[in-house]
Protein backbone atom coordinates (compact mmCIF):
# COMPACT_ATOMS: atom_id res chain seq x y z
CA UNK A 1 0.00 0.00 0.00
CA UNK A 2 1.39 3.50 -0.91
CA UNK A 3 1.53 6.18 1.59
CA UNK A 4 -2.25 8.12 2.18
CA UNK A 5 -2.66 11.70 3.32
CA UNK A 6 -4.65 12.26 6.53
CA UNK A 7 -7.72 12.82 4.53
CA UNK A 8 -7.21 9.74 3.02
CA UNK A 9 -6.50 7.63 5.76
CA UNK A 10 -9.51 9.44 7.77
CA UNK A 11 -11.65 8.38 4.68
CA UNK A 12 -10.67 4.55 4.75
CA UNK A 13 -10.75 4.73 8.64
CA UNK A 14 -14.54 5.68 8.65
CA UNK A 15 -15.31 3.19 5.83
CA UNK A 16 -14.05 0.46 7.87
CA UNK A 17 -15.53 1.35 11.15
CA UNK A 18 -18.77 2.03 9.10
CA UNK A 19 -18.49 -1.63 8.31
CA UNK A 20 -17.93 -3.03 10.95
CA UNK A 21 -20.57 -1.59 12.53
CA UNK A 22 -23.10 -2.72 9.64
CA UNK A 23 -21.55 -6.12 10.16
CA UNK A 24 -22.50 -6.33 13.62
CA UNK A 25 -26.21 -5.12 12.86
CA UNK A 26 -25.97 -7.60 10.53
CA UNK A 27 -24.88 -10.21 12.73
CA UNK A 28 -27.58 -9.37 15.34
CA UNK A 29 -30.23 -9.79 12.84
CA UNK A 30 -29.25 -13.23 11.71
CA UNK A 31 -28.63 -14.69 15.13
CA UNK A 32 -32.30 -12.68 16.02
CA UNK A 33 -33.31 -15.34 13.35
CA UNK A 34 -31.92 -18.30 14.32
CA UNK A 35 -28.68 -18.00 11.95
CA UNK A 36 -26.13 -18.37 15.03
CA UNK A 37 -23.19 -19.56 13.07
CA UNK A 38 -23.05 -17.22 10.14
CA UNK A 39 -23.69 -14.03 12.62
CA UNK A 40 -20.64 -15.46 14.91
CA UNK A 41 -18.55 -15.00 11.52
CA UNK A 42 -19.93 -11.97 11.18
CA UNK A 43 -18.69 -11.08 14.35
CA UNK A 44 -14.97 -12.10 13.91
CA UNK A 45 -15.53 -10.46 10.35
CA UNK A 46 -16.37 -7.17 12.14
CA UNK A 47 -13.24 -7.41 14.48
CA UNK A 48 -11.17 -7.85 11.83
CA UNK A 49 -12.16 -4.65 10.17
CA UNK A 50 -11.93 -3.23 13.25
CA UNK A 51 -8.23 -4.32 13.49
CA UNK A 52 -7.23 -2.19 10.15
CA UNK A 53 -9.31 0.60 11.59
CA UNK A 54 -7.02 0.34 14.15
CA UNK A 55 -3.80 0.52 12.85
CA UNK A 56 -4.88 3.09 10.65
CA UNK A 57 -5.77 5.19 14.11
CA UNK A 58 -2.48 4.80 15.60
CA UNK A 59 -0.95 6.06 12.16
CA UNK A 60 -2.89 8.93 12.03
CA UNK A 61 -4.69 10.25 15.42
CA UNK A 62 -2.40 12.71 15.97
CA UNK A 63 -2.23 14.16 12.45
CA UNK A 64 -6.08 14.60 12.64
CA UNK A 65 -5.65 16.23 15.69
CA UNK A 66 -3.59 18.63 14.53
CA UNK A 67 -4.22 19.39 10.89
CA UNK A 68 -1.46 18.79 9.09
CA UNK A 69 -0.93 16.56 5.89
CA UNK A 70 2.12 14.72 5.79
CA UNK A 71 1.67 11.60 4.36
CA UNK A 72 2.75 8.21 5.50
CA UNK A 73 2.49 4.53 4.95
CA UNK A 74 1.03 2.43 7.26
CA UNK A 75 3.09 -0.17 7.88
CA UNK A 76 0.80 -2.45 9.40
CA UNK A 77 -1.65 -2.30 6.84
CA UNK A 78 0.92 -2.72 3.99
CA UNK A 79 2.44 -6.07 5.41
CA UNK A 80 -0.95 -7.48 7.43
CA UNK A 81 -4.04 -6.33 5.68
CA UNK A 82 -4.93 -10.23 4.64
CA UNK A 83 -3.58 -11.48 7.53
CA UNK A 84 -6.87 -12.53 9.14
CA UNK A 85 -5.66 -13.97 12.56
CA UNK A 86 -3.28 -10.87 13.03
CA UNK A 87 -6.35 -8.40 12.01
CA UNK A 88 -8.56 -10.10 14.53
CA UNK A 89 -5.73 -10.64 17.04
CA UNK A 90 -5.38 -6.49 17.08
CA UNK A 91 -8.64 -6.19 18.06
CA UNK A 92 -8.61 -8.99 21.05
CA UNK A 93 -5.78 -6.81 22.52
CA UNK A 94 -8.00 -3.49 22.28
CA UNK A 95 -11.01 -5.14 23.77
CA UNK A 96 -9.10 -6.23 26.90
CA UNK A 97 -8.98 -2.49 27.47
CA UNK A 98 -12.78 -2.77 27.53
CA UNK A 99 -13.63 -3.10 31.69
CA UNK A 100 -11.36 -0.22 32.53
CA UNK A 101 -12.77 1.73 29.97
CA UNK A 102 -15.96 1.51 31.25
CA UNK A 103 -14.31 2.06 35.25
CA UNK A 104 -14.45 -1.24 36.32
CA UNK A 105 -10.84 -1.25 36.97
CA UNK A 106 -11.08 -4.55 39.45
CA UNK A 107 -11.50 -6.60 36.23
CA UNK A 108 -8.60 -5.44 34.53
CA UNK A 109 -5.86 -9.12 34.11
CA UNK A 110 -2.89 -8.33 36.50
CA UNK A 111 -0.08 -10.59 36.26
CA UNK A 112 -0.22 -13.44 38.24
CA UNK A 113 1.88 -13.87 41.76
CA UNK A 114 5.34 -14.25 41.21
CA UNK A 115 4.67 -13.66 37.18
CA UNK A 116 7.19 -11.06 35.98
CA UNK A 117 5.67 -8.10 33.48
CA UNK A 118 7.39 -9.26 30.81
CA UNK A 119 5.76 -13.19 31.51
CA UNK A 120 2.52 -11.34 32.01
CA UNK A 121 2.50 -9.22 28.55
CA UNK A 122 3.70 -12.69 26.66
CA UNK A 123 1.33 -14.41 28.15
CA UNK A 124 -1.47 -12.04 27.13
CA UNK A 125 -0.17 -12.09 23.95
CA UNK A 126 -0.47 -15.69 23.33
CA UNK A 127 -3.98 -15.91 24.51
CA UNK A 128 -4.66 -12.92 22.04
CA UNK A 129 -3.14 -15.06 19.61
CA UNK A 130 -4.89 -18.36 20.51
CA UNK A 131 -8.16 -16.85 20.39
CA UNK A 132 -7.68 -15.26 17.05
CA UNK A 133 -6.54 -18.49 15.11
CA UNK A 134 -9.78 -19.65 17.20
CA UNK A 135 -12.14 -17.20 15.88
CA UNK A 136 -10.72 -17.75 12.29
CA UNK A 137 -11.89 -21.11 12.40
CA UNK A 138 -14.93 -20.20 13.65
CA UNK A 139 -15.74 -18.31 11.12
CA UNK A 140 -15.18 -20.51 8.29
CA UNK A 141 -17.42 -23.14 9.94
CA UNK A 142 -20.48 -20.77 10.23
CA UNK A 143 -19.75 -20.14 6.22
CA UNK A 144 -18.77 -23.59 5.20
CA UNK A 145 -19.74 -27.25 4.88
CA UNK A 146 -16.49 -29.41 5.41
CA UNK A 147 -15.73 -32.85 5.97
CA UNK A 148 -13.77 -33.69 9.04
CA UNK A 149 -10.69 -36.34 9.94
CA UNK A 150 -13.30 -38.91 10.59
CA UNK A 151 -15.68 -38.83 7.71
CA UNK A 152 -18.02 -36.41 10.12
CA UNK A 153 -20.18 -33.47 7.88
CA UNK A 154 -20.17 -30.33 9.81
CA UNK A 155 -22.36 -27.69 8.09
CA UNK A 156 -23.03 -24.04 9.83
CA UNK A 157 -26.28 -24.62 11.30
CA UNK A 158 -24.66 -27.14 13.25
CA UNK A 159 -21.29 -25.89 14.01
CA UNK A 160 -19.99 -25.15 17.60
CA UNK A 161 -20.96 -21.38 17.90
CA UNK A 162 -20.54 -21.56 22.40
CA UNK A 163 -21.87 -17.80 23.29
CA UNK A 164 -22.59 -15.74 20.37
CA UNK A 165 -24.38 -13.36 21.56
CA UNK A 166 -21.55 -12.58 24.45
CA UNK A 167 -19.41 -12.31 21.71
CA UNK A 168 -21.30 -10.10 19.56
CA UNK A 169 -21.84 -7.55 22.22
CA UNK A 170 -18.59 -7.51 23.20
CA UNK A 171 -17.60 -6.83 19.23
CA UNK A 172 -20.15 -4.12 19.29
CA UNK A 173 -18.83 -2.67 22.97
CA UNK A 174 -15.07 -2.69 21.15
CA UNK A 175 -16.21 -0.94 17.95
CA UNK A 176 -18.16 1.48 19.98
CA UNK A 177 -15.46 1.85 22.24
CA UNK A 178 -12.88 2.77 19.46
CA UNK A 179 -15.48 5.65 18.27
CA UNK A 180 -16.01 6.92 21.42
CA UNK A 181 -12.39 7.46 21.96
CA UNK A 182 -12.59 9.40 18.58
CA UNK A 183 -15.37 11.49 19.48
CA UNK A 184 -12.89 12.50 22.77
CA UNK A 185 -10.24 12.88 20.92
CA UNK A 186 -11.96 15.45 18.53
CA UNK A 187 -13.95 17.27 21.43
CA UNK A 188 -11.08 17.43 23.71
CA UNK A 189 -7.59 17.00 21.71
CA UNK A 190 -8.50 18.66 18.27
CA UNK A 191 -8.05 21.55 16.75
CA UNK A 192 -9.76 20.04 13.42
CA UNK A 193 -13.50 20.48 13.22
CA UNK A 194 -15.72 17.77 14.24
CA UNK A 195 -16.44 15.05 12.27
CA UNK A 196 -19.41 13.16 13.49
CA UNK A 197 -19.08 9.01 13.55
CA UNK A 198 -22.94 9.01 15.71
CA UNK A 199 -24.38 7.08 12.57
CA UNK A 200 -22.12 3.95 13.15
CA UNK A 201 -22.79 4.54 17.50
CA UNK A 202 -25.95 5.02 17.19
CA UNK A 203 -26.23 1.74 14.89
CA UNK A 204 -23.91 0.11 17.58
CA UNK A 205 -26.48 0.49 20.33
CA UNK A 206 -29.34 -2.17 19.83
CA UNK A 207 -26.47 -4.96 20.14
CA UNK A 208 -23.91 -3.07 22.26
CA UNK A 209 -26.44 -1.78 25.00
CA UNK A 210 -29.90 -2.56 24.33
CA UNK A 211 -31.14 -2.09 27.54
CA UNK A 212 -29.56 1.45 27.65
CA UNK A 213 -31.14 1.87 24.35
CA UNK A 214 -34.62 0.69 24.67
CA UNK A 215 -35.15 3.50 28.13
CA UNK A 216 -33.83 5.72 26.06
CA UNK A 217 -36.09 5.79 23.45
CA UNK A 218 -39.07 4.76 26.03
CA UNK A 219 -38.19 8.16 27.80
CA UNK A 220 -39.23 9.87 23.86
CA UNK A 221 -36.03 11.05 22.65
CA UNK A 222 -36.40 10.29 19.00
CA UNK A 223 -33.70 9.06 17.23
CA UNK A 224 -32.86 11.68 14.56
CA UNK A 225 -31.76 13.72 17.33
CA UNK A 226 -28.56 12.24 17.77
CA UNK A 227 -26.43 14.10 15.53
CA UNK A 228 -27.66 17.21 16.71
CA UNK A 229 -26.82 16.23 20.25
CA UNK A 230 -23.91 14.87 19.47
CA UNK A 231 -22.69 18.20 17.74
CA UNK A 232 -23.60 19.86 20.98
CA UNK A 233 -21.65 18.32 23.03
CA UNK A 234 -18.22 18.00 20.98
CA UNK A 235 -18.77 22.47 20.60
């Protein structure tokens, strides 16, 4: 991949956070309808676009904070963009910032007695690692029919799915998590106008917090007031 401007790279970053939000909605809707395995590989599908999102963030956070337009390759992107196990393995290591984001810091992994930091981090790494070459292979089965070792068919209606829906609110929670952080980043850190990503939240919601959602709306706040609120508060 060649080196993008800013405006480039912000482009590419909303169209894949834009998609993976659209692939969790679509997830929800096809496990809503008794589709579990194909909306759990929609769900590692979704993290995995949410892994380039991410490396495209680190790139270029800063330059959309400030403005300028020096371009720059990222690196990540260029070498790992159909690397599926390393996209989806980016975005297990951002969701384990996901309790202390939300303050509940007593749930936050510490490294175990006597574990150095070093052990700890390695050891976090490989079970980012084991669940992403897990997840890959979860996805394929809720696509595929294959034919196993012992003559056994495994189709995707009948694949081993364990807790979707955990795992497709937590993919929502992460992708929300990594807007949010934009939205803070633009009110607080930015001296670039605001450029609203409350579509993809706001599409997050039903899957991510539905509870939170549905008093919301019960309380009458209609929906199409979101970017207007949302405007609001990043002035």
């Amino acid at each position: 991949m060649t080196a993008m401007s800013p405006q480039r790279a912000r482009e590419l970053w909303k169209a894949l956070v834009d998609n993976a939000s659209r692939l969790v909605d679509d997830a929800r809707l096809l496990l809503a309808n008794g589709s579990p395995g194909r909306a759990r590989s929609l769900t590692v599908l979704a993290q995995e676009e949410l892994g380039k999102a991410l490396w495209i963030y680190d790139a270029f956070s800063l330059s959309w904070s400030r403005g300028d337009d020096a371009e720059r390759t990222v690196d990540m992107l260029r070498s790992h963009s159909r690397d599926h196990v390393r996209k989806y393995m980016e975005a297990v290591v951002f969701g384990g910032q996901l309790d202390e984001f939300w303050g509940g810091y007593g749930r936050v992994p510490q490294p175990a007695a006597g574990e150095t930091l070093g052990d700890f981090i390695e050891r976090r790494r490989a079970k980012a690692e084991a669940a992403a070459k897990a997840a890959n292979l979860a996805k394929q089965s809720g696509f595929y029919v294959d034919i196993s070792a012992d003559g056994a068919t495994h189709t995707p209606d009948r694949c081993d799915v364990g807790d979707v829906a955990g795992d497709l609110t937590h993919a929502a929670q992460v992708v929300e998590m990594l807007l949010i952080s934009d939205h803070t980043r633009m009110k607080h850190d930015a001296a670039t106008p605001y450029d609203s990503t409350l579509e993809q939240q706001f599409r997050l919601l039903p899957t991510s917090h539905p509870e939170e959602l549905a008093a919301w709306l019960d309380a009458g706040q209609p929906a199409e007031d979101t970017d207007n609120e949302a405007q609001q508060d990043a002035e």
